[in-house]
Protein backbone atom coordinates (compact mmCIF):
# COMPACT_ATOMS: atom_id res chain seq x y z
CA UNK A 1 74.56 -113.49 184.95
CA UNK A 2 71.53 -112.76 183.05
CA UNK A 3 72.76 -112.50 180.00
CA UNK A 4 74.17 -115.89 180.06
CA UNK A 5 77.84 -115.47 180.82
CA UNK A 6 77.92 -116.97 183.92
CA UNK A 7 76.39 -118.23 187.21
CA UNK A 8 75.98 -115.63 190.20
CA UNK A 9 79.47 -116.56 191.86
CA UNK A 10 81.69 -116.55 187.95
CA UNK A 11 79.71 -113.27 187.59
CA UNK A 12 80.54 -111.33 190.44
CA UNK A 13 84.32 -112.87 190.33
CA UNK A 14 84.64 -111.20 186.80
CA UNK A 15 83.34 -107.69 188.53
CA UNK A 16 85.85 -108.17 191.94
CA UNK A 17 88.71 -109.58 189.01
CA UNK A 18 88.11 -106.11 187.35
CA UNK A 19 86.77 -106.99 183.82
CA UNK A 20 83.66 -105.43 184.30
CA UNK A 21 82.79 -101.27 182.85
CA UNK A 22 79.71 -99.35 183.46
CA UNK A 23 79.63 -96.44 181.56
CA UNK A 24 83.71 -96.74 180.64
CA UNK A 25 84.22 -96.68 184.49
CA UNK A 26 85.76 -100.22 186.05
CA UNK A 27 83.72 -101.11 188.47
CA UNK A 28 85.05 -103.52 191.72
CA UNK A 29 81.32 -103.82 193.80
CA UNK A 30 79.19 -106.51 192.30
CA UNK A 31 76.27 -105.18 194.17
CA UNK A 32 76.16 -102.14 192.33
CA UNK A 33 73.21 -101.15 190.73
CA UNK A 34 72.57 -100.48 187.11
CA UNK A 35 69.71 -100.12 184.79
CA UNK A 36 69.13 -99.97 181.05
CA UNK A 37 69.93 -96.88 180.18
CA UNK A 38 73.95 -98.05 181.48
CA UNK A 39 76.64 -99.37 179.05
CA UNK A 40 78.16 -102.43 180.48
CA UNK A 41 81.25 -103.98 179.22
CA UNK A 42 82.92 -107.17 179.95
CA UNK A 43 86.49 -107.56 179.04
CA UNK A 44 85.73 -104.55 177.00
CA UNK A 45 83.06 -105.70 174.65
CA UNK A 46 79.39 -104.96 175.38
CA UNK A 47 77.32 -107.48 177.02
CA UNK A 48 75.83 -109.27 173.60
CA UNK A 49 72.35 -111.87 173.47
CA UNK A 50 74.10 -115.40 174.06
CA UNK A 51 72.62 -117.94 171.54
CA UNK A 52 71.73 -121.16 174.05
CA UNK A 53 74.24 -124.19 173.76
CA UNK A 54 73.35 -128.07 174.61
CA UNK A 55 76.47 -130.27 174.81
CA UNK A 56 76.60 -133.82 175.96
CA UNK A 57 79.99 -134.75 177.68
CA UNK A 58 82.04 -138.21 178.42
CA UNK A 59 83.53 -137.49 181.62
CA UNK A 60 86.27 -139.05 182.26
CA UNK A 61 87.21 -140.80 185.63
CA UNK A 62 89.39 -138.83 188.03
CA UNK A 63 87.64 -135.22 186.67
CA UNK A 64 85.76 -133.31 189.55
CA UNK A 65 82.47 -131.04 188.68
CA UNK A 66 84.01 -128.29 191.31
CA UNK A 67 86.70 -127.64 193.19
CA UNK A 68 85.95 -129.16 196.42
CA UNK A 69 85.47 -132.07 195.22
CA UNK A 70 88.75 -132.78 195.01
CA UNK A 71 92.00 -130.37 195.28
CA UNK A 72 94.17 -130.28 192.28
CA UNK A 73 91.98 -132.68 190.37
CA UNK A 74 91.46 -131.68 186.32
CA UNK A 75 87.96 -130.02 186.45
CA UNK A 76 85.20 -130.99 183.88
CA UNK A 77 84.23 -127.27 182.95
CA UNK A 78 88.47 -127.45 181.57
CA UNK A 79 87.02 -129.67 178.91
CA UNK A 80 84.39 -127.79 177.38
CA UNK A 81 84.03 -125.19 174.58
CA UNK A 82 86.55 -122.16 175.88
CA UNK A 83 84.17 -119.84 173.15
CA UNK A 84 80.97 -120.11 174.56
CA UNK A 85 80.37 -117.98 177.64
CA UNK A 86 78.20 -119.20 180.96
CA UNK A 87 78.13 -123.10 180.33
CA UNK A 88 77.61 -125.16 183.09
CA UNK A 89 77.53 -128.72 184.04
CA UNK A 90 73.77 -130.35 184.73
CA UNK A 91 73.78 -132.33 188.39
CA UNK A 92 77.15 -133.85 189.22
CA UNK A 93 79.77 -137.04 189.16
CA UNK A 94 81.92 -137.87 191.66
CA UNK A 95 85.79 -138.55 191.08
CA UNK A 96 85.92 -142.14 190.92
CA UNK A 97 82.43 -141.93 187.80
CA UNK A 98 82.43 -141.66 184.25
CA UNK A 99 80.06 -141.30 182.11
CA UNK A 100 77.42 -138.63 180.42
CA UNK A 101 77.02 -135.08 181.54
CA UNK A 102 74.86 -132.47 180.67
CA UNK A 103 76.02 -129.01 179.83
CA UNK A 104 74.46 -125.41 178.60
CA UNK A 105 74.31 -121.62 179.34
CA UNK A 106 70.67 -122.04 179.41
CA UNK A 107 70.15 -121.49 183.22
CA UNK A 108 66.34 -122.49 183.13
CA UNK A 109 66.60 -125.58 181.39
CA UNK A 110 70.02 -126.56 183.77
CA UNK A 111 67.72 -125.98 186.52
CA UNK A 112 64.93 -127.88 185.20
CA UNK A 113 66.65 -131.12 184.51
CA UNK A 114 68.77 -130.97 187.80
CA UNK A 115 67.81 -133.92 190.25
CA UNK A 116 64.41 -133.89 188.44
CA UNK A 117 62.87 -137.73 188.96
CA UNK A 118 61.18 -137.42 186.12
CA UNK A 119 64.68 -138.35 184.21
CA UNK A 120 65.49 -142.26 184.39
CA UNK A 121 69.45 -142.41 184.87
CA UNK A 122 70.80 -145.73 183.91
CA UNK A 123 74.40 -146.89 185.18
CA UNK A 124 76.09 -149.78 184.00
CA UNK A 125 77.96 -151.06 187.49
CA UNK A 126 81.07 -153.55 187.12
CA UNK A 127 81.40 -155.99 190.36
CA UNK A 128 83.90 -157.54 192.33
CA UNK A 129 82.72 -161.10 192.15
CA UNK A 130 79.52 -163.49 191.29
CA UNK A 131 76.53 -161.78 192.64
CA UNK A 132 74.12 -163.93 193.50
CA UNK A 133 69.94 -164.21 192.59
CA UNK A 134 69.26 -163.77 196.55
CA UNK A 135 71.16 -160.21 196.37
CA UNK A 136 69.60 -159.40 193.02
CA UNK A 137 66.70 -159.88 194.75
CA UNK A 138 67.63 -157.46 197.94
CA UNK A 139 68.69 -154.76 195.22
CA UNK A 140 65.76 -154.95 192.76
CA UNK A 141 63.17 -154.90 196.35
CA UNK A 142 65.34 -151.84 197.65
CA UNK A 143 67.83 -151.19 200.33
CA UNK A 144 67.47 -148.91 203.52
CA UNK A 145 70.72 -147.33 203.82
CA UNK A 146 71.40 -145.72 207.25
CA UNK A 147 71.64 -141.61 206.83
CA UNK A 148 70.72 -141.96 203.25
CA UNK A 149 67.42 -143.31 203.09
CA UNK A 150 65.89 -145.94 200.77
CA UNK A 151 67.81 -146.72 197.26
CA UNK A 152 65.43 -148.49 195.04
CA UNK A 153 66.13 -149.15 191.57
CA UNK A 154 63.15 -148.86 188.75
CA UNK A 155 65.37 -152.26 187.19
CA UNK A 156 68.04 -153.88 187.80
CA UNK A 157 69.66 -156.11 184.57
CA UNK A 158 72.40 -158.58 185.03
CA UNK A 159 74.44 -157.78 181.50
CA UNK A 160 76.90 -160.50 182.23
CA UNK A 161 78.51 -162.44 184.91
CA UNK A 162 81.33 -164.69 186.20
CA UNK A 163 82.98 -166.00 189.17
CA UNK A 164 85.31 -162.99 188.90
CA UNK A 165 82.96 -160.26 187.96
CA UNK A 166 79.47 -158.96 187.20
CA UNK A 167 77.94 -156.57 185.03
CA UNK A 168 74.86 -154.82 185.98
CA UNK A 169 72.89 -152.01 184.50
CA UNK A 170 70.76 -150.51 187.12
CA UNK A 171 67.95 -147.66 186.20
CA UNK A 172 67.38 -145.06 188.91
CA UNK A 173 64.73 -142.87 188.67
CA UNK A 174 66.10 -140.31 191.13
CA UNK A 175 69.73 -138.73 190.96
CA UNK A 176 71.55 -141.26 193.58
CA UNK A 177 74.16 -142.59 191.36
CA UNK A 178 75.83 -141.71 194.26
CA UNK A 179 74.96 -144.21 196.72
CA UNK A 180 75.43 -147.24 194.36
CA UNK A 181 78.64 -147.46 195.80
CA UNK A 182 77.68 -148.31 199.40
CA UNK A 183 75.08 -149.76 198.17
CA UNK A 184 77.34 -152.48 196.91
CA UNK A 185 79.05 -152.44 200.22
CA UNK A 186 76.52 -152.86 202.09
CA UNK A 187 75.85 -156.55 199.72
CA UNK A 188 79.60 -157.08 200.49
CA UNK A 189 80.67 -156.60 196.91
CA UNK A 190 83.43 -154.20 195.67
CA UNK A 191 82.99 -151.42 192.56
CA UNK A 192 85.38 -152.05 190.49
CA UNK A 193 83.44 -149.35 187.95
CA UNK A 194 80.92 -146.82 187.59
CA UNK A 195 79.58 -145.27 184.17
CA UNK A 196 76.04 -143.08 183.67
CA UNK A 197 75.19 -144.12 179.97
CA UNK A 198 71.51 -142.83 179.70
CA UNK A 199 69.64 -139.89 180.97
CA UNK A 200 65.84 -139.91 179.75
CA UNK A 201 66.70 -141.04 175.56
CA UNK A 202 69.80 -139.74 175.55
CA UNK A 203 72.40 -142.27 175.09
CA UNK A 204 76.46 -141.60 176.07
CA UNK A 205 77.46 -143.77 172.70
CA UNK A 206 80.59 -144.61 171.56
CA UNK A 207 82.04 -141.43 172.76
CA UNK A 208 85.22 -140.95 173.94
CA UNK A 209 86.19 -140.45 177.40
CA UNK A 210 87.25 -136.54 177.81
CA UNK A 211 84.97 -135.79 174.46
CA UNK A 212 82.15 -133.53 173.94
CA UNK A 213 78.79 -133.18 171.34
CA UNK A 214 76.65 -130.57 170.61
CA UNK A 215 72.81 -132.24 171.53
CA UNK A 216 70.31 -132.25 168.71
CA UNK A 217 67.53 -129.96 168.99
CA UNK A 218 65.65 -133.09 169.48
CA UNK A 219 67.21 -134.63 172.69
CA UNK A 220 67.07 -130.79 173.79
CA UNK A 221 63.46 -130.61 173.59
CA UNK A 222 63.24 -134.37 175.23
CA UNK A 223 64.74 -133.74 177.78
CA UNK A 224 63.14 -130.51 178.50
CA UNK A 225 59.46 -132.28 177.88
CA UNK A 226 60.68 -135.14 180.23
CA UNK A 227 61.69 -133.25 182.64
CA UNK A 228 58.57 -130.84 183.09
CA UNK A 229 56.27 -134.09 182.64
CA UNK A 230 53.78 -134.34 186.24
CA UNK A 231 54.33 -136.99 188.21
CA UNK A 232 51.05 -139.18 188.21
């Protein structure tokens, strides 16, 4: 796990799965201690210095970021690089959302930028029918959702609209992409879709759904700064 090629639960599943050596010997207890002066072998190759990978990724609607998220769903960690050992996905999507994720083996930065406030998340929401400036109003002021607490936007843009439909894009400041949903219900309007386009400057694109990029060393660093930043 320290060396990058995997989180605590993939690493001791690769020791109980029997692709681990100490010293030539397979070893089955992941609580067994070892120490530097031990040869440790996974799949039989020593344990090597991982180099850290930043990807951005389109998920695609009907992916799951674990397994209980939703039995026999396609998960998102299918879609990534099979080469590079220990990535993982930053915060998570539900099912029904698409849009930008985050992935790296760089367990300190992962942990950094999960759920951190300091990371505006905008969504671009479509709507079941016209809604109207009064509601606008409601969302943009905040909404006290019962077991959830208070959902309050940092904006809230009308993109288009219709009698049919409405397009919003709605900036959170906090990770609860996952209460725009009954958010919306709660305002009596349906969801007809949900995509996360922005975290901090880094923008999902033109990407394809299912797709993945390698992040520049620039929205690496970004995000990192961002994300350490003190709330005033």
């Amino acid at each position: 796990m320290k060396a990058g090629y995997g989180t605590r639960k993939q690493a001791e599943q690769f020791v109980l799965d029997g692709r681990v050596q100490v010293d030539e010997q397979v070893v089955l207890d992941p609580r067994q201690r070892v120490g530097p002066e031990n040869l440790i072998l996974l799949d039989g190759q020593p344990l090597a210095h991982l180099s850290p990978r930043y990807f951005l990724f389109h998920k695609p609607v009907g992916t799951v970021c674990t397994a209980s998220d939703g039995p026999g769903r396609r998960l998102v960690e299918s879609y990534l690089p099979k080469d590079i050992p220990g990535l993982a996905v930053v915060g998570r999507l539900d099912h029904r959302t698409s849009g930008l994720m985050l992935a790296a083996n760089d367990r300190q930065w992962c942990r950094l930028l999960n759920g951190n406030p300091n990371l505006g998340q905008e969504y671009l929401v479509k709507l079941q029918g016209c809604l109207g400036e009064t509601q606008l109003e409601i969302l943009t002021a905040g909404v006290q959702l019962p077991k959830l607490g208070q959902f309050k936007p940092e904006k809230v843009e009308i993109v288009s609209g219709g009698e049919t439909t409405t397009l919003l894009s709605i900036i959170l400041g906090e990770g609860k992409g996952r209460h725009i949903r009954r958010v919306f219900s709660t305002l009596h309007h349906k969801v007809m879709s949900l995509q996360r386009v922005r975290i901090g400057d880094v923008e999902l694109g033109d990407l394809k759904a299912g797709s993945f990029r390698q992040l520049t060393g620039r929205e690496v660093e970004h995000l990192r700064g961002m994300a350490a930043k003190a709330k005033p």
